[in-house]
N, C-alpha and C. Protein backbone atom coordinates (compact mmCIF):
# COMPACT_ATOMS: atom_id res chain seq x y z
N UNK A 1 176.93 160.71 -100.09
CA UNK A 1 176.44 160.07 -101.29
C UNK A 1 175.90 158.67 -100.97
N UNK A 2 174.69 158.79 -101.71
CA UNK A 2 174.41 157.21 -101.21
C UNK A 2 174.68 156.29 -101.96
N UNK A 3 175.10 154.81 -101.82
CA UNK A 3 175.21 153.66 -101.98
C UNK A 3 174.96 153.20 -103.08
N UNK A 4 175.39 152.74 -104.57
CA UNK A 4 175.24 152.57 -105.60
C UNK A 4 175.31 150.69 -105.88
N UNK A 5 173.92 150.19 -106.16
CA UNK A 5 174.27 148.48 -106.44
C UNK A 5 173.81 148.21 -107.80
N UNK A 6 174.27 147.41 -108.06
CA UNK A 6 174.40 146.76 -109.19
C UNK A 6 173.22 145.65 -109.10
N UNK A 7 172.30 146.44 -110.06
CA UNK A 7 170.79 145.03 -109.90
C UNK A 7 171.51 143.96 -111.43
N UNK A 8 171.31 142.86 -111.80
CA UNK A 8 171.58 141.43 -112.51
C UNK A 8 170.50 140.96 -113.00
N UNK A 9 170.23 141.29 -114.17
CA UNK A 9 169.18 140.12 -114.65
C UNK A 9 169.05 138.56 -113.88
N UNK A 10 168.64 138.06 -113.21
CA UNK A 10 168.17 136.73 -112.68
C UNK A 10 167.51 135.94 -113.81
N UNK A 11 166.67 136.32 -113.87
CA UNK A 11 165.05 135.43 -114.97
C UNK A 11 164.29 135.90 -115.47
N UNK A 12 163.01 135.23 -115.81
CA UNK A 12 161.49 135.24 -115.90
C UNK A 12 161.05 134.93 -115.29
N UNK A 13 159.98 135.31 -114.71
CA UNK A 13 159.00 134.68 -113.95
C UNK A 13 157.52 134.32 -114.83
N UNK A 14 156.91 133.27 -114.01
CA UNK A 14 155.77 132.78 -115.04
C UNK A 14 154.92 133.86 -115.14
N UNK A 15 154.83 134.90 -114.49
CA UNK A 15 153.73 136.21 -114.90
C UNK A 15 154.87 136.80 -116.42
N UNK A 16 155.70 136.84 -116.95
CA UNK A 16 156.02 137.39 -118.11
C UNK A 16 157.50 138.34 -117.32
N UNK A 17 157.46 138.55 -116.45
CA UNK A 17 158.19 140.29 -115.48
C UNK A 17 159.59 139.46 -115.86
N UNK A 18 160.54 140.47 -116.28
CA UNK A 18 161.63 139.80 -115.51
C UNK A 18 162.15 140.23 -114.32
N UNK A 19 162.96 139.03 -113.50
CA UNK A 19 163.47 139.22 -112.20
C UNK A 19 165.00 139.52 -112.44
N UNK A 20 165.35 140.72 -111.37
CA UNK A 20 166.25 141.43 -111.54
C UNK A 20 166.71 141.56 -109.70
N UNK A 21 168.03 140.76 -109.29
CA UNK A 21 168.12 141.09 -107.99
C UNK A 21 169.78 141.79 -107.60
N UNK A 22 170.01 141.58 -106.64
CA UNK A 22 171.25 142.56 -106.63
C UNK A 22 171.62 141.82 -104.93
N UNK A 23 173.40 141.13 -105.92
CA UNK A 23 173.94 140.74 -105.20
C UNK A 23 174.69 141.13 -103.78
N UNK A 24 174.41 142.25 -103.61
CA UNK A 24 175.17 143.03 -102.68
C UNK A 24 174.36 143.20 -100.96
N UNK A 25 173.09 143.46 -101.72
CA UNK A 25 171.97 143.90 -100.54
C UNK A 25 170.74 142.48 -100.72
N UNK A 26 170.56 141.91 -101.52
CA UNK A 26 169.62 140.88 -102.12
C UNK A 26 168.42 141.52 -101.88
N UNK A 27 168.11 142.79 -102.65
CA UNK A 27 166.85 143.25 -102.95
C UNK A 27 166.49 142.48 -104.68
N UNK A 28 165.57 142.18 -104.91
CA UNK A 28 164.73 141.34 -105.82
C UNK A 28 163.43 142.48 -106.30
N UNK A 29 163.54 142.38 -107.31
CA UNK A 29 162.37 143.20 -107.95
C UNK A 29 161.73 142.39 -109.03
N UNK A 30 160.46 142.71 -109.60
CA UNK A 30 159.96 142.04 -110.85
C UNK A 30 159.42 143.10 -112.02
N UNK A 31 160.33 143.25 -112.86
CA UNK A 31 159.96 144.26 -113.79
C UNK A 31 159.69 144.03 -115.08
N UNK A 32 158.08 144.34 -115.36
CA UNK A 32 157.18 143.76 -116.47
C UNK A 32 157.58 145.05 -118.10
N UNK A 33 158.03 144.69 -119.16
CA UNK A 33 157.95 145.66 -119.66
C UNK A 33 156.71 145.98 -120.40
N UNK A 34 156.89 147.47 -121.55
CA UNK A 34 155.59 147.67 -121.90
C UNK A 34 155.10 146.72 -122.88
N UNK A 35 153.90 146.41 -123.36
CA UNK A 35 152.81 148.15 -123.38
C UNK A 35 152.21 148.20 -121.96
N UNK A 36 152.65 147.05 -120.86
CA UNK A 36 151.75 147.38 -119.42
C UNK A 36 153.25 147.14 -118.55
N UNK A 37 154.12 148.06 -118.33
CA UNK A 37 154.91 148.32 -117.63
C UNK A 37 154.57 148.26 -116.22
N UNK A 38 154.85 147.51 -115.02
CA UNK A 38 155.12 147.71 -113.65
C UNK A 38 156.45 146.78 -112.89
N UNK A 39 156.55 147.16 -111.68
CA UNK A 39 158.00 147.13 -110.82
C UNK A 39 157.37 146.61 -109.40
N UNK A 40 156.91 145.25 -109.37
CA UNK A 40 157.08 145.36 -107.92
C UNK A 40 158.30 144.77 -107.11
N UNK A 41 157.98 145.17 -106.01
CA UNK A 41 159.33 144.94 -104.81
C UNK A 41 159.38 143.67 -104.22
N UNK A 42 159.69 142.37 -104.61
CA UNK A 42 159.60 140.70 -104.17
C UNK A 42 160.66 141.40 -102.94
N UNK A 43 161.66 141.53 -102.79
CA UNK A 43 162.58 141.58 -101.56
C UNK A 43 163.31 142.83 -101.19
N UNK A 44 162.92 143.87 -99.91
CA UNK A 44 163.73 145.35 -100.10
C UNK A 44 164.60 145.43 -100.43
N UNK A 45 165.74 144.50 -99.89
CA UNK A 45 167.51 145.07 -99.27
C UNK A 45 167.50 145.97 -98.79
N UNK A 46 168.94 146.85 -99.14
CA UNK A 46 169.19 147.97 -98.64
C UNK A 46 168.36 149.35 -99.29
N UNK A 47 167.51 149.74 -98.62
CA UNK A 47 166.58 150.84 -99.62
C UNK A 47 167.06 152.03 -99.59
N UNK A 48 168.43 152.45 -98.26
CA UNK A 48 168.96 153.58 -98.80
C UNK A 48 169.95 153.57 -99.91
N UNK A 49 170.37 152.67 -100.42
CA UNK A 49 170.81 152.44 -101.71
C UNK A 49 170.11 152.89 -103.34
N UNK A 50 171.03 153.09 -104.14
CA UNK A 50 170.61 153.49 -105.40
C UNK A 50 171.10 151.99 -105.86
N UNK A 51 169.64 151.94 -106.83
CA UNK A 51 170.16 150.59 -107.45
C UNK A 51 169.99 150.69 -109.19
N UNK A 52 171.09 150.01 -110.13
CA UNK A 52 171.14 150.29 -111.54
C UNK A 52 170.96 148.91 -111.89
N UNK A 53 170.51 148.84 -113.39
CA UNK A 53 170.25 147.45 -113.84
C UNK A 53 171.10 147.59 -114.54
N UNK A 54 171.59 146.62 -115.00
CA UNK A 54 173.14 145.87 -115.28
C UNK A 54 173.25 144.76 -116.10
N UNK A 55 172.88 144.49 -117.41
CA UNK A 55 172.50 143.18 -117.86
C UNK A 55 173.90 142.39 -117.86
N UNK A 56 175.02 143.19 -118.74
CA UNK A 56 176.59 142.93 -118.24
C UNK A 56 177.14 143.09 -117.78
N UNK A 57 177.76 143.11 -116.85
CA UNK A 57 178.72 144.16 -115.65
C UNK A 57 179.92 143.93 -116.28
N UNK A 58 180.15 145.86 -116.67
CA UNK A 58 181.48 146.19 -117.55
C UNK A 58 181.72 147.37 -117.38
N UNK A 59 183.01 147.95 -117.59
CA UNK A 59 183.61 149.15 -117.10
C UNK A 59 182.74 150.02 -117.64
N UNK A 60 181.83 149.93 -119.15
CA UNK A 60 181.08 151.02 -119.70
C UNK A 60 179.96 151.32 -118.93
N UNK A 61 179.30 150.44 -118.18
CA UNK A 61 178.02 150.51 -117.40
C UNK A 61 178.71 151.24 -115.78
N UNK A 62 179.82 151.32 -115.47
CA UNK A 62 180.26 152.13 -114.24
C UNK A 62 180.74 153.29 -114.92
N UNK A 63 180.91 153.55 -115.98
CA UNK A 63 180.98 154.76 -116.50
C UNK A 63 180.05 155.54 -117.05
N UNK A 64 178.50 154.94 -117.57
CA UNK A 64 177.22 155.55 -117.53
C UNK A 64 177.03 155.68 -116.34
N UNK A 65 176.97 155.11 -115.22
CA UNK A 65 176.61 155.27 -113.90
C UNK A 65 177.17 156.69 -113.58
N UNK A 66 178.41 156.61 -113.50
CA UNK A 66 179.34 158.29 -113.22
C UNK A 66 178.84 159.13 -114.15
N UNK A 67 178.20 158.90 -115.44
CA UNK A 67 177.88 160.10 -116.29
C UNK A 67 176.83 160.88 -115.88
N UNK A 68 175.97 159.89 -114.96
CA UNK A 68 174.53 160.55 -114.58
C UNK A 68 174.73 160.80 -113.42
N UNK A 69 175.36 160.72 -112.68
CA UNK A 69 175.67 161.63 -111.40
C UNK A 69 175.54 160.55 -110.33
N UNK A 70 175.51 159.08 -110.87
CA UNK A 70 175.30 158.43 -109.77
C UNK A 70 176.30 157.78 -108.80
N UNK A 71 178.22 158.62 -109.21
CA UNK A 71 178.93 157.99 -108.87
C UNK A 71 179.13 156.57 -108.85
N UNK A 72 180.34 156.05 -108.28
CA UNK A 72 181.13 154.86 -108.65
C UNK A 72 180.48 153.80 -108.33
N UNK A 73 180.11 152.55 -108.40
CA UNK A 73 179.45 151.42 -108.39
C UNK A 73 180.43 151.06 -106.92
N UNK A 74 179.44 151.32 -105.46
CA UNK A 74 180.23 150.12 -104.35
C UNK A 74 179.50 149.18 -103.49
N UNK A 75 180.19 148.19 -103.41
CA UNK A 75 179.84 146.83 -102.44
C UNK A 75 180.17 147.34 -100.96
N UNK A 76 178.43 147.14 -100.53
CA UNK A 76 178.69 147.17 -98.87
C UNK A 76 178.22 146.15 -98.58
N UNK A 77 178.27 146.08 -97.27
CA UNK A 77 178.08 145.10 -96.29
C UNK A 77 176.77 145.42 -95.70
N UNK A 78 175.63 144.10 -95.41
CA UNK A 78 174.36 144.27 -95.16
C UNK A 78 174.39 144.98 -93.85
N UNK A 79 173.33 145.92 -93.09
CA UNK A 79 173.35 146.04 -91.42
C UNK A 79 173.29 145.25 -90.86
N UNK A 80 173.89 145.32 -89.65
CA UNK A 80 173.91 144.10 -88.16
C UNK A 80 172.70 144.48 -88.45
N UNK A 81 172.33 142.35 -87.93
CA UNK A 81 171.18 142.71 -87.31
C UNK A 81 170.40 143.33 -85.76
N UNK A 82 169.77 143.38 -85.39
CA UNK A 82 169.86 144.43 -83.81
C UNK A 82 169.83 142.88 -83.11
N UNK A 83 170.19 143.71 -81.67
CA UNK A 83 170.69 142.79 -81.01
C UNK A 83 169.37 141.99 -79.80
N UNK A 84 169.26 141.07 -79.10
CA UNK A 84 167.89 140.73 -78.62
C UNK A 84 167.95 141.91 -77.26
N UNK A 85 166.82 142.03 -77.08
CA UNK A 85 166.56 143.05 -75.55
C UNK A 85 167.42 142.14 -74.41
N UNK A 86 167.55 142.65 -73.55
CA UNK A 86 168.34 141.98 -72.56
C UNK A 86 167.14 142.02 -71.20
N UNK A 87 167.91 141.31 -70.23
CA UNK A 87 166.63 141.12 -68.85
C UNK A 87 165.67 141.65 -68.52
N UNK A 88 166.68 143.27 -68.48
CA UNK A 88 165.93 144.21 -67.93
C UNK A 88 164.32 144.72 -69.26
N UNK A 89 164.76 144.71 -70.34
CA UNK A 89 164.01 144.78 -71.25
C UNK A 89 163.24 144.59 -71.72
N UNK A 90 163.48 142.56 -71.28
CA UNK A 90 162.30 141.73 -71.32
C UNK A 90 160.95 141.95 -70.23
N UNK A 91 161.97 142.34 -69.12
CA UNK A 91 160.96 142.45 -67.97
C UNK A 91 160.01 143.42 -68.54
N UNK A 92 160.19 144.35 -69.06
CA UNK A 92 159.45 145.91 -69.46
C UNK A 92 158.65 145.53 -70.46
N UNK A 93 159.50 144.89 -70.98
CA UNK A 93 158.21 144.06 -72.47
C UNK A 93 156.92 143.35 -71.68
N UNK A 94 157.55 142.32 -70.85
CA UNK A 94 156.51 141.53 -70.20
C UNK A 94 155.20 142.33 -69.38
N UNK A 95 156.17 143.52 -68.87
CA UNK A 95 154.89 144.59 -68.14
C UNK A 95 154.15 145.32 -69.44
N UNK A 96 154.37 144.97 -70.08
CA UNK A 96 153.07 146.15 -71.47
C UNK A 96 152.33 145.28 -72.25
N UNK A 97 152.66 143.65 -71.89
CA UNK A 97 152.00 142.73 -72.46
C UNK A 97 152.39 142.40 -73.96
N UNK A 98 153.63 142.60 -73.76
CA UNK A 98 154.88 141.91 -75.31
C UNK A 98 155.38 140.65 -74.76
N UNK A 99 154.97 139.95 -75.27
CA UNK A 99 155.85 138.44 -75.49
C UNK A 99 156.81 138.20 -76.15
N UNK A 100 158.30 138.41 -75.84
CA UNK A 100 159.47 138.48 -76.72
C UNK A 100 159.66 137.03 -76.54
N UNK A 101 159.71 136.20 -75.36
CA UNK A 101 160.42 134.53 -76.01
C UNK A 101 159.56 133.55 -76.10
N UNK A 102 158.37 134.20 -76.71
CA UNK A 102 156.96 133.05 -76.72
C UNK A 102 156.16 132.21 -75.34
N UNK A 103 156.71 132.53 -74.48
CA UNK A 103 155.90 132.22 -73.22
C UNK A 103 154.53 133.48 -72.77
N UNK A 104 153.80 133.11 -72.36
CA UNK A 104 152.89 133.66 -71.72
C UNK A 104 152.58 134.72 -70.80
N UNK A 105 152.17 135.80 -71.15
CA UNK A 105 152.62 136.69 -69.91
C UNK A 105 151.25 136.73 -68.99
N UNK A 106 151.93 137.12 -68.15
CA UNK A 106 150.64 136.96 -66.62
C UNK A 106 150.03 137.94 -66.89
């Protein structure tokens, strides 16, 4: 089952949208309502996550959540980030003409 977050009203933004982000993964969205409805994506987070909007966070809104099949509301932890290439790596980068530590390759 995948990953259930809790998106938070944040604001307005000066285009009219409101901003809606989610403390867990800090994905950020901007969602305009109608009569010209759109959703864009200001910040991913976690995108294998399901995310619900939440204006109050209260036991009734984790219990609509379970009514629609989206199971229990949980807090994870963001992914490591990956780790840097090591010597040998760099060297291989440097032979295909990748510059991993900003110096110059021959």
């Amino acid at each position: 089952m995948r990953p259930i977050h809790q998106m938070r009203l944040t604001g307005r933004l000066a285009s009219g949208a409101d901003e809606w982000s989610c403390p867990t993964c800090g994905r950020r969205i901007a969602l305009r309502r109608p009569p010209d409805p759109e959703l864009t994506v200001l910040e991913t987070g976690d995108e294998s996550a399901v995310h619900v909007g939440v204006i109050e966070p209260n036991a009734a809104a984790a219990a609509a959540a379970e009514k629609y099949g989206l199971g229990p509301i949980q807090e994870v932890p963001r992914p490591p980030r990956p780790t840097a290439p090591d010597a040998e790596d760099r060297a291989w980068l440097a032979e295909i003409g990748i510059d991993w530590d900003g110096d110059a390759v021959a």
